[in-house]
C-alpha atoms as a PDB file:
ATOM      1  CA  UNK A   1     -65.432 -37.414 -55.548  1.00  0.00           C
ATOM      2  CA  UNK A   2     -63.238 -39.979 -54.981  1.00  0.00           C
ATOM      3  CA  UNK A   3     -60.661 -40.488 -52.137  1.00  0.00           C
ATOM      4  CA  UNK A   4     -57.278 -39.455 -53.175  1.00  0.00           C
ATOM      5  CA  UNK A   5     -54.233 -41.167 -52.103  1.00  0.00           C
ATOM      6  CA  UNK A   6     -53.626 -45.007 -51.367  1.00  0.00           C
ATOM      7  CA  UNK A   7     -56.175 -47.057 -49.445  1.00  0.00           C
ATOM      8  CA  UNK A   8     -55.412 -47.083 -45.706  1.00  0.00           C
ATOM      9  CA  UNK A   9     -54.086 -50.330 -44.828  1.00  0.00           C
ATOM     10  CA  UNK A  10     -55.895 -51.997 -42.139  1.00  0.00           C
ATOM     11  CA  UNK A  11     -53.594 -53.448 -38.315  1.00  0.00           C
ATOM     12  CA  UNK A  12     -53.179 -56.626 -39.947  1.00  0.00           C
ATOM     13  CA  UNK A  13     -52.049 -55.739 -43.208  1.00  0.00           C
ATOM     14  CA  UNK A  14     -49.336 -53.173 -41.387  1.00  0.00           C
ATOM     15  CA  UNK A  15     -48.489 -55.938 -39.087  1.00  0.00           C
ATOM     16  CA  UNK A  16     -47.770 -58.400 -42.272  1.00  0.00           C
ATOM     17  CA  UNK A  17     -45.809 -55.484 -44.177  1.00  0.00           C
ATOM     18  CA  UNK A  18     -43.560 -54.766 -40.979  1.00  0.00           C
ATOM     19  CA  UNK A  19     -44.486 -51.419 -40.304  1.00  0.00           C
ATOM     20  CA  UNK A  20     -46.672 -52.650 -36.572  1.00  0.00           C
ATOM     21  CA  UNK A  21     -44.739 -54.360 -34.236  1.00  0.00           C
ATOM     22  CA  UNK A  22     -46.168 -56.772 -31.348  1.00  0.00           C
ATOM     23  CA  UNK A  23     -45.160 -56.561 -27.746  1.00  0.00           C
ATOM     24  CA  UNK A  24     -42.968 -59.155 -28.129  1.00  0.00           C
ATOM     25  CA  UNK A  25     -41.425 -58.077 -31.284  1.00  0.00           C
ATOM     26  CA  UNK A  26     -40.980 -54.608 -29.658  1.00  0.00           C
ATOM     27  CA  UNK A  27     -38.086 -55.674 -27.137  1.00  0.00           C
ATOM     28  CA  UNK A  28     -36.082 -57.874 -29.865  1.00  0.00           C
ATOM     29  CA  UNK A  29     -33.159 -55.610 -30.985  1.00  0.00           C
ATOM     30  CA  UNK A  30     -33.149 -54.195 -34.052  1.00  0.00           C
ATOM     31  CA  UNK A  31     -31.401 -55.562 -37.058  1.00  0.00           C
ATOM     32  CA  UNK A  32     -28.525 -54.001 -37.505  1.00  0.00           C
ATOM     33  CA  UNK A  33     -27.009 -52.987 -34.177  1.00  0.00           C
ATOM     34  CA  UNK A  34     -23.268 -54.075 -33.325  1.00  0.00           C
ATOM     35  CA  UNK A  35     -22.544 -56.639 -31.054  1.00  0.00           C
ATOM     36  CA  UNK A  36     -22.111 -54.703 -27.708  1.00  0.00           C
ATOM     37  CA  UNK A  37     -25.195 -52.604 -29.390  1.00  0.00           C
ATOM     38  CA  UNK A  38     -27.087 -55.216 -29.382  1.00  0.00           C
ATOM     39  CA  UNK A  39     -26.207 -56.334 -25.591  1.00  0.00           C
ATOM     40  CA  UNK A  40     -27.487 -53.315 -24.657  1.00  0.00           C
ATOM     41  CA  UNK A  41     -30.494 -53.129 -26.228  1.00  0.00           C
ATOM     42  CA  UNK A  42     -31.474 -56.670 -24.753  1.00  0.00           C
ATOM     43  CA  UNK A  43     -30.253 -54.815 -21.474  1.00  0.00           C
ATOM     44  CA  UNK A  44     -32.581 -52.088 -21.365  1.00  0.00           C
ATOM     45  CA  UNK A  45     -35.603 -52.843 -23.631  1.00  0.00           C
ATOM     46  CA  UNK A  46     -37.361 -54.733 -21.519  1.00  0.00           C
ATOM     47  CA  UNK A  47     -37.250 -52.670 -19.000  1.00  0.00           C
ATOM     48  CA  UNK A  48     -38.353 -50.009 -21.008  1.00  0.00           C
ATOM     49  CA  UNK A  49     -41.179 -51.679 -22.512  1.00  0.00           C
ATOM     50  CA  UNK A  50     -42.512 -52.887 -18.950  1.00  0.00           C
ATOM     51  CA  UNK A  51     -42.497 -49.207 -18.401  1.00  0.00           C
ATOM     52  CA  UNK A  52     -44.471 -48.753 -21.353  1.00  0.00           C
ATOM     53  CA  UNK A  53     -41.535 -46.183 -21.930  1.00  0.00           C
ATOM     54  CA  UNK A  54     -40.536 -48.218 -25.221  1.00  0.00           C
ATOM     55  CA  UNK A  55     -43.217 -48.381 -28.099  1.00  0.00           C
ATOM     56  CA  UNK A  56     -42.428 -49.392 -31.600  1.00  0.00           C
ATOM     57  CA  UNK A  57     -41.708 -45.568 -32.873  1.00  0.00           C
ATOM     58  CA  UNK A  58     -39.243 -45.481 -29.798  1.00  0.00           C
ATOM     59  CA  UNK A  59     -37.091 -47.931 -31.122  1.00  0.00           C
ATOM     60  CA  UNK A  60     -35.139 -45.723 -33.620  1.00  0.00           C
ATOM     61  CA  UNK A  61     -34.303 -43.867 -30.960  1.00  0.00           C
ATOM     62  CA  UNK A  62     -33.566 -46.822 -28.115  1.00  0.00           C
ATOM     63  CA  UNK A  63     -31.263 -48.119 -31.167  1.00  0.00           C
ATOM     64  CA  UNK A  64     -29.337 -44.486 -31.117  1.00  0.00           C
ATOM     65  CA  UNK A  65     -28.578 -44.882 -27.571  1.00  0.00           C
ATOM     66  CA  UNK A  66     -27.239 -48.325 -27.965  1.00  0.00           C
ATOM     67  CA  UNK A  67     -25.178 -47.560 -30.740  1.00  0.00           C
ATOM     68  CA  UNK A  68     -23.855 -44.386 -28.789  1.00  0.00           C
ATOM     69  CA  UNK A  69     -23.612 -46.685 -26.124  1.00  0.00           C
ATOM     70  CA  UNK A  70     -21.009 -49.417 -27.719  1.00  0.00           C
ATOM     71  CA  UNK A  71     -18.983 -46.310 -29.512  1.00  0.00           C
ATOM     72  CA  UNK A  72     -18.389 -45.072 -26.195  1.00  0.00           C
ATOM     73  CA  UNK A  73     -17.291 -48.602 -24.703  1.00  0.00           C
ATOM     74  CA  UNK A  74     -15.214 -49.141 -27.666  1.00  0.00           C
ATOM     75  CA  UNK A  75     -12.979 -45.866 -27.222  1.00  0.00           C
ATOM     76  CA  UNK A  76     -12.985 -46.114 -23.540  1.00  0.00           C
ATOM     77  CA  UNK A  77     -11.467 -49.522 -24.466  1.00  0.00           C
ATOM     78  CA  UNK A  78      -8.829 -48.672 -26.822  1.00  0.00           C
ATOM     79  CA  UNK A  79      -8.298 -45.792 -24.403  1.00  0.00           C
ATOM     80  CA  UNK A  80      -7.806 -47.645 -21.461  1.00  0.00           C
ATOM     81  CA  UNK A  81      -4.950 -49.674 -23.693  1.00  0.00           C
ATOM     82  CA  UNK A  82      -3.023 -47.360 -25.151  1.00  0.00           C
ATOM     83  CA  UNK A  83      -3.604 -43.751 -23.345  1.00  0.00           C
ATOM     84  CA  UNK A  84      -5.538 -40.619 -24.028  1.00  0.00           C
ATOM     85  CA  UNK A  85      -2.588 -39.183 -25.804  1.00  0.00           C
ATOM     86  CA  UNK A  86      -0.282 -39.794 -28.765  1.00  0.00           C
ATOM     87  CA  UNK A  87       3.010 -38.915 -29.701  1.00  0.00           C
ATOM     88  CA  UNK A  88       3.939 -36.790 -32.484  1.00  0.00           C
ATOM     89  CA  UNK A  89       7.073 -36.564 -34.097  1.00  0.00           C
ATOM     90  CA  UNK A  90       7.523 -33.564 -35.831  1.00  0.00           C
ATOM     91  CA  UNK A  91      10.014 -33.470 -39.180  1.00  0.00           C
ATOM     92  CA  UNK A  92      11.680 -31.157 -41.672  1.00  0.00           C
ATOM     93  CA  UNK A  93      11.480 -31.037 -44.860  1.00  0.00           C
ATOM     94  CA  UNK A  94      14.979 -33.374 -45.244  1.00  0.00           C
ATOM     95  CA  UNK A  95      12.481 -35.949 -43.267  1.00  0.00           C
ATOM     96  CA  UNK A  96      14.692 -35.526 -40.044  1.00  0.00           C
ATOM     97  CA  UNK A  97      13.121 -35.639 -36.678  1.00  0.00           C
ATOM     98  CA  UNK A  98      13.073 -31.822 -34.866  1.00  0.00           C
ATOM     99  CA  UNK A  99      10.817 -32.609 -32.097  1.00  0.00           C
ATOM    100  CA  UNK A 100       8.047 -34.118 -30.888  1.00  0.00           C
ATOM    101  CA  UNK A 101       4.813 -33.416 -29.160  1.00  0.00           C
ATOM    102  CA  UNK A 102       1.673 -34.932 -27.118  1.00  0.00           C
ATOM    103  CA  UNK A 103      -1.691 -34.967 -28.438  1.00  0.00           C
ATOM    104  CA  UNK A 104      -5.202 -35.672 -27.420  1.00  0.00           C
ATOM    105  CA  UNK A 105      -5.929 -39.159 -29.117  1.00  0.00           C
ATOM    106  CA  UNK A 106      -9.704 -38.895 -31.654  1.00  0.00           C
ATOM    107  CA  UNK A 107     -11.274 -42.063 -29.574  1.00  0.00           C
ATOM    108  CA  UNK A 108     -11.211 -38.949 -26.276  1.00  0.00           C
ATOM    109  CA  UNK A 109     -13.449 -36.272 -28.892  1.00  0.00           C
ATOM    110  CA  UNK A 110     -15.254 -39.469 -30.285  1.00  0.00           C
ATOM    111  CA  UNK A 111     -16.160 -41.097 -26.708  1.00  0.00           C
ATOM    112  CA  UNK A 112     -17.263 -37.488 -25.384  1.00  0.00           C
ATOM    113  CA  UNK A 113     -19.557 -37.339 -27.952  1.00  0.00           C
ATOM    114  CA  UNK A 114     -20.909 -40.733 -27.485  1.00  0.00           C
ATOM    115  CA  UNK A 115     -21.257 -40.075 -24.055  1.00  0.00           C
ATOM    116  CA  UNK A 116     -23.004 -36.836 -24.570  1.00  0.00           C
ATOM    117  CA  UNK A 117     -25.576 -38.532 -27.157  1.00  0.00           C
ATOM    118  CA  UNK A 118     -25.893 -41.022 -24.328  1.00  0.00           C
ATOM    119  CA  UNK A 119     -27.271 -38.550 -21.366  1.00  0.00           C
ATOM    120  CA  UNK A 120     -29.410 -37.115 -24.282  1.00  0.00           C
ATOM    121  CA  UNK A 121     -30.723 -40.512 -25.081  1.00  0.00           C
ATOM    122  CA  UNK A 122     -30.839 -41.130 -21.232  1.00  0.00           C
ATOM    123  CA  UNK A 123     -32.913 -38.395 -20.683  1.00  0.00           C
ATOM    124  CA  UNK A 124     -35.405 -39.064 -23.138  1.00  0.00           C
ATOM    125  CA  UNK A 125     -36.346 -42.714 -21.907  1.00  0.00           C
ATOM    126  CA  UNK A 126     -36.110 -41.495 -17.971  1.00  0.00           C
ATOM    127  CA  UNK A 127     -32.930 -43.806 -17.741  1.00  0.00           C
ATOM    128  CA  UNK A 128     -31.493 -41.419 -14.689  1.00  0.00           C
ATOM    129  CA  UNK A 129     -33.116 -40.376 -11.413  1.00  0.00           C
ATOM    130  CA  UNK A 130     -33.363 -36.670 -12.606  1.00  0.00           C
ATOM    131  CA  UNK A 131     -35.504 -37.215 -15.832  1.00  0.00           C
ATOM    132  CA  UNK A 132     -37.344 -40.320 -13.995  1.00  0.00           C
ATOM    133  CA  UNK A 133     -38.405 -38.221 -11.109  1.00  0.00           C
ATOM    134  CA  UNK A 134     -40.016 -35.509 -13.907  1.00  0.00           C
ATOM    135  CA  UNK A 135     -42.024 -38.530 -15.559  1.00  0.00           C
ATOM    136  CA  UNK A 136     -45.153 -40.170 -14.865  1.00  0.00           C
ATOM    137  CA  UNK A 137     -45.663 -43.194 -16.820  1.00  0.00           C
ATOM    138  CA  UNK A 138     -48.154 -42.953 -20.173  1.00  0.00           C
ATOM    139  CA  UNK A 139     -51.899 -43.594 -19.286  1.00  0.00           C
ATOM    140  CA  UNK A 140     -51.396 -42.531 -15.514  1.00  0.00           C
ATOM    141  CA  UNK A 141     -52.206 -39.749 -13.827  1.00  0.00           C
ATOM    142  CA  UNK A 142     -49.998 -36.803 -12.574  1.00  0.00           C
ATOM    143  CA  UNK A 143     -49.485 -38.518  -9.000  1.00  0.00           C
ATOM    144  CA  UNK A 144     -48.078 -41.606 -10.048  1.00  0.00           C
ATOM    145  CA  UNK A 145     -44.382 -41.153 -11.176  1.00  0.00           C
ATOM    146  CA  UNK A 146     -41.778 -43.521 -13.153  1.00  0.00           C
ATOM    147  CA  UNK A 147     -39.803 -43.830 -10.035  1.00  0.00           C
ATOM    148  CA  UNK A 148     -42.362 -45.410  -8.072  1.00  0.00           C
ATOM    149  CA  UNK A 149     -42.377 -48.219 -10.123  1.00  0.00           C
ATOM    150  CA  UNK A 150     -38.430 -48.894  -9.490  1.00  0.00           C
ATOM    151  CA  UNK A 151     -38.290 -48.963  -5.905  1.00  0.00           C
END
């Protein structure tokens, strides 16, 4: 009986359709990415990759970070500039003023998200000293840990 399915595609005809990645191709950012995105990226990839913390499957995810990554810097931005709240000036139906009122401005909900996807992220690729010290690097044994290789 014959196999069913398409033919398996050998490395090299992956590698020519895109879908394997090279060592070197691995740290490039992604295509895509925003501009402070993609700052990060060339930030952290490396790094990650040394680590052999960063493979070509991770780099959905490494992407995720740095896009979390510039929304956060953005808001913190326009938050730094104009305040975390707004003023609201409340009307009647004639369109006359009757009062106003503070409220939170969206970039504070929008950068505490970010910056929740971030320790997420963060966590996943051992980028703090909690989830670093839990991790031992791939192909080592139990002994050696991620943080040995930073100091």
């Amino acid at each position: 009986m014959a196999r069913r399915g398409p033919k398996k595609q050998t490395f090299e005809e992956k590698k020519a359709a895109g879908k394997v990645f090279d060592a070197d191709e691995i740290v490039k950012p992604m295509p895509g990415l925003s501009k402070i995105a993609r700052a990060e990226w060339k930030r952290v990839a490396p790094t990650l990759h040394r680590l052999g913390l960063l493979t070509d499957i991770d780099r959905t995810a490494l992407a995720g970070y740095c896009e979390s990554f510039a929304m956060w810097k953005e808001c913190h931005k326009i938050l730094q500039e104009k305040g975390y709240t707004v003023t609201v000036h409340q009307k009647n139906r004639k369109g006359e003023e009757v009062g106003t009122y503070y409220q939170q401005r969206p970039e504070v909900k929008i950068a505490d998200m970010a910056l929740s996807k971030i320790r997420d992220f963060c966590n996943d690729f051992g980028m703090n000293p909690t989830s670093r010290g839990k991790m031992t690097l791939p192909g080592e044994n139990e002994d050696s840990k991620v943080v040995d290789m930073l100091d």
